[in-house]
Protein backbone atom coordinates (compact mmCIF):
# COMPACT_ATOMS: atom_id res chain seq x y z
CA UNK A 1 85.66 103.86 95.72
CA UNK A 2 86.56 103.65 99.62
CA UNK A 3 89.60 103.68 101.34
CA UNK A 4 89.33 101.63 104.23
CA UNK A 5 89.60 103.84 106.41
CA UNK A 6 86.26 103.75 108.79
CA UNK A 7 84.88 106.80 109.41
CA UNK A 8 82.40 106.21 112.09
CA UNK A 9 80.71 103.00 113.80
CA UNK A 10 77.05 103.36 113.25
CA UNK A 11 74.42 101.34 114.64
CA UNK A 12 71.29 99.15 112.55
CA UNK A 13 68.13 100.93 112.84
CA UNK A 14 65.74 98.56 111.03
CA UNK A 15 66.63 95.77 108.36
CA UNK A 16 63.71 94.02 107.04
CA UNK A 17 65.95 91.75 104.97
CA UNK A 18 65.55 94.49 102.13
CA UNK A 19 65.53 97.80 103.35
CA UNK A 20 68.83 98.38 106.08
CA UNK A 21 68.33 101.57 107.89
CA UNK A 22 71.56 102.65 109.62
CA UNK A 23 71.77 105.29 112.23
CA UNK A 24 75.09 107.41 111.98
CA UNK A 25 76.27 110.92 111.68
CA UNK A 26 77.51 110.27 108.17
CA UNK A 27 75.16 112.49 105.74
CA UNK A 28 74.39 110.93 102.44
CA UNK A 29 72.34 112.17 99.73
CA UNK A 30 70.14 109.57 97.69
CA UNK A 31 72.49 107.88 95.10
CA UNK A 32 75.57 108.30 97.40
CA UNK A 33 77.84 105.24 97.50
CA UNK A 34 78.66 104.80 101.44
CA UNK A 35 80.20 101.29 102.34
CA UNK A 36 78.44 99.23 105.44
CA UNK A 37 80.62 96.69 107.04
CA UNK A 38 82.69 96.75 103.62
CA UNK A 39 79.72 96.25 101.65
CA UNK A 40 79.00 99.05 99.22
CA UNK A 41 75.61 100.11 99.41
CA UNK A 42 73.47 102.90 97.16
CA UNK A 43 71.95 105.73 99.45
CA UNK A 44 67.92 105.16 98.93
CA UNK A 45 66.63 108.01 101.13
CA UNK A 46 68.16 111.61 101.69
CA UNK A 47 66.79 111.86 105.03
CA UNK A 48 68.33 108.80 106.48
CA UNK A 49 71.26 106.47 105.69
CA UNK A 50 69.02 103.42 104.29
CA UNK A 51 69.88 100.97 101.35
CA UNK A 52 68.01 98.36 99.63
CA UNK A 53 69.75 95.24 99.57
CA UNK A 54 70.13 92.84 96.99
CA UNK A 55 69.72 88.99 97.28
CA UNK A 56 73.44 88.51 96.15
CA UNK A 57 74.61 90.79 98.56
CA UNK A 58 72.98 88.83 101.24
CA UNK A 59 74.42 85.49 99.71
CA UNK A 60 77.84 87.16 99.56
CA UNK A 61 78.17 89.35 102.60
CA UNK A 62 77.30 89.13 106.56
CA UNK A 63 74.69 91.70 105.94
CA UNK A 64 71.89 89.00 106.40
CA UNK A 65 72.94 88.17 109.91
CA UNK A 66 72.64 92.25 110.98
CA UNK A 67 69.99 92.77 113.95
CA UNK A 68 68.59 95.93 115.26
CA UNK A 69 71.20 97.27 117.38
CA UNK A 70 74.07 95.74 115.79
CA UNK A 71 77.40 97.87 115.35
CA UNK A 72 78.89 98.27 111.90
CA UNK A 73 81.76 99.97 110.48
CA UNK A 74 80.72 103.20 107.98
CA UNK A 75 82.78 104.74 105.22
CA UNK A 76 81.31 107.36 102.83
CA UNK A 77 82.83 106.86 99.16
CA UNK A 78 85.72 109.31 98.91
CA UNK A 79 85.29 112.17 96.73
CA UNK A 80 87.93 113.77 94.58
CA UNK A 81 90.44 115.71 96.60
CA UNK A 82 90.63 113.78 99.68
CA UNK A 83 93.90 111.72 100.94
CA UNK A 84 93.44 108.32 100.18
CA UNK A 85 94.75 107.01 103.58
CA UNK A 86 94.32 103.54 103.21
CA UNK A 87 94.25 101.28 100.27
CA UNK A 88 91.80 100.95 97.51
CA UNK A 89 89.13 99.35 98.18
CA UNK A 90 85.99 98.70 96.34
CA UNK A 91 83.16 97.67 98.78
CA UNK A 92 82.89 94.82 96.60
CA UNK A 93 83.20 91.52 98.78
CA UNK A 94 84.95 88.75 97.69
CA UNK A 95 83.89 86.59 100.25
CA UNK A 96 83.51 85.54 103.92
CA UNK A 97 86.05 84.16 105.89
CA UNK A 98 85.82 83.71 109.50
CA UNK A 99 88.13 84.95 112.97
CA UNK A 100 90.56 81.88 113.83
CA UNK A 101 92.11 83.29 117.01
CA UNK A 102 93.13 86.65 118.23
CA UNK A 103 95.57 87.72 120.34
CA UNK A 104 98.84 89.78 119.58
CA UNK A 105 97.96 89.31 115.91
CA UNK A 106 93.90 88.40 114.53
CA UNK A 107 94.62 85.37 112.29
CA UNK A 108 91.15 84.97 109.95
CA UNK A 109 90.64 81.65 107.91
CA UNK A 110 89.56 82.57 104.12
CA UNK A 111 88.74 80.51 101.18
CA UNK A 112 91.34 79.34 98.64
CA UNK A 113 90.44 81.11 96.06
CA UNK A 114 90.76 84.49 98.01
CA UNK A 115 93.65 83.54 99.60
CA UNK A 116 95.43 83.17 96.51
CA UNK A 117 95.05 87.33 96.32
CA UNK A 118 96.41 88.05 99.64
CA UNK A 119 100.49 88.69 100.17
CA UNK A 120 102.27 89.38 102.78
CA UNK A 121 102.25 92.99 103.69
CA UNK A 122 100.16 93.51 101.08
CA UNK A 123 96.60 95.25 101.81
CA UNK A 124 93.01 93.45 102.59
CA UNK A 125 89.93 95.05 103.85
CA UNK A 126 87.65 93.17 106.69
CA UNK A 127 84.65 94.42 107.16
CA UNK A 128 85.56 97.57 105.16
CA UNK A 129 88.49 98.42 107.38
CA UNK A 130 91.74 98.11 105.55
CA UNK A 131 94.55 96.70 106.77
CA UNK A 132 98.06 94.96 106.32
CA UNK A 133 98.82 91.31 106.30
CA UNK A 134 101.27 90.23 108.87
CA UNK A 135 101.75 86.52 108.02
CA UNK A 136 100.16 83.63 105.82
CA UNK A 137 100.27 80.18 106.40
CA UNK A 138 98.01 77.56 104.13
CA UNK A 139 94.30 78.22 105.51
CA UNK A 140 94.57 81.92 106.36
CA UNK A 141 96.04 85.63 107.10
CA UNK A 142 96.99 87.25 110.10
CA UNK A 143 97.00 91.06 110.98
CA UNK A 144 97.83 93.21 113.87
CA UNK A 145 95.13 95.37 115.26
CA UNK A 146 96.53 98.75 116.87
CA UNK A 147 94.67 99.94 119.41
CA UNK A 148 93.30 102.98 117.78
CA UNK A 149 91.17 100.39 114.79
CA UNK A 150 90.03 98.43 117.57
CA UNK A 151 88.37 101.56 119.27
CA UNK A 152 87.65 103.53 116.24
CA UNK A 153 85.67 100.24 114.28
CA UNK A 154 83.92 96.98 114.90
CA UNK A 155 87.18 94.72 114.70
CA UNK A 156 87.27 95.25 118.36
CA UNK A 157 84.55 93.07 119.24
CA UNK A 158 85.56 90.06 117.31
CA UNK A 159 85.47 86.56 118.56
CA UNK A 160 86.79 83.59 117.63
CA UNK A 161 84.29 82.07 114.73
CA UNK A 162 82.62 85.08 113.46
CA UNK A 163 82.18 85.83 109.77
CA UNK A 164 83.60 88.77 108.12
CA UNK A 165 83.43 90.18 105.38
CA UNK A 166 86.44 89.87 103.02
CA UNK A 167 88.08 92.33 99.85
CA UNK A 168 91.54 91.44 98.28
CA UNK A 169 93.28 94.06 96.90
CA UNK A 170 91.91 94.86 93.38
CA UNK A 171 95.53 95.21 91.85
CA UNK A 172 95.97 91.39 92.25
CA UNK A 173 92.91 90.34 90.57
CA UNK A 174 93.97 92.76 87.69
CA UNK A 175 97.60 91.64 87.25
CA UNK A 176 96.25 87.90 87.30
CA UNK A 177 94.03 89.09 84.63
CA UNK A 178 96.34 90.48 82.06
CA UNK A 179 99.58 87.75 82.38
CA UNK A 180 99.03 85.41 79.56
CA UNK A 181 98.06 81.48 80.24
């Protein structure tokens, strides 16, 4: 489990479209869950943060498009003990959705069926940062960035039409779940 709350931006090393080697100062032992851009990813190699990646993660996530060189938000799994800070958040992606405009607030388009699982003022994580929802309308959400998440992660260097990865808050799915019809 994450938090949303980025700890670091690292940078891609290598990505071979299996193996994604990520250069950061975040330590992780192999077996260590340690989201990437909101993805979470299993710790392959003690010595370095690298991950195999699976073919549905690549069909679900933006991790396909990542270069050599390319920034990406990085959030070890939070261990027993720690403040939970943001929301929870599962480094399971529900989807993509993509950056409509930005200006005082970021508005991002999403698909239906996610959208459905977003409230206002309720939480959502893009690319693994978590946030709060500042308005809906029919084809999309809209947060405002403070300037200390657009320094301290990769929202910062959005533009208009890129992907992102997108998780609704888990507690939705669950409640939708459990009422009866």
């Amino acid at each position: 489990m994450f938090t949303g709350i980025v700890r670091e931006v690292g940078r891609v090393a290598s990505f071979d479209g299996r193996r994604l080697v990520v250069e950061a100062q975040t330590i992780a032992a192999e077996g260590d869950s340690v989201a990437i851009a909101g993805v979470c990813l299993t710790a392959v190699d003690g010595s370095q943060l690298a991950f195999d990646v699976a073919d549905e993660t690549l069909r679900r996530t933006t991790l396909g498009s990542l270069r050599p060189g390319t920034r990406v938000n990085v959030e070890p799994a939070v261990r027993a003990g720690e403040p939970l800070g943001g929301h929870y958040v599962q480094g399971h992606v529900d989807g993509l959705g993509r950056v409509r405009t930005i200006g005082a607030e970021v508005w991002f388009d999403a698909p239906a069926d996610l959208l459905r699982y977003v409230v206002g003022k309720g939480s959502v994580s893009v690319d693994g940062v978590s946030l709060t929802v500042a308005a809906l309308d029919e084809r999309g959400f809209a947060v405002a960035l403070i300037p200390h998440t657009l320094a301290k992660t990769t929202l910062g260097e959005l533009e208009a039409g890129d992907a992102v990865n997108l998780e609704t808050d888990v507690l939705a799915k669950y409640v939708e779940r459990l009422l009866p019809g």
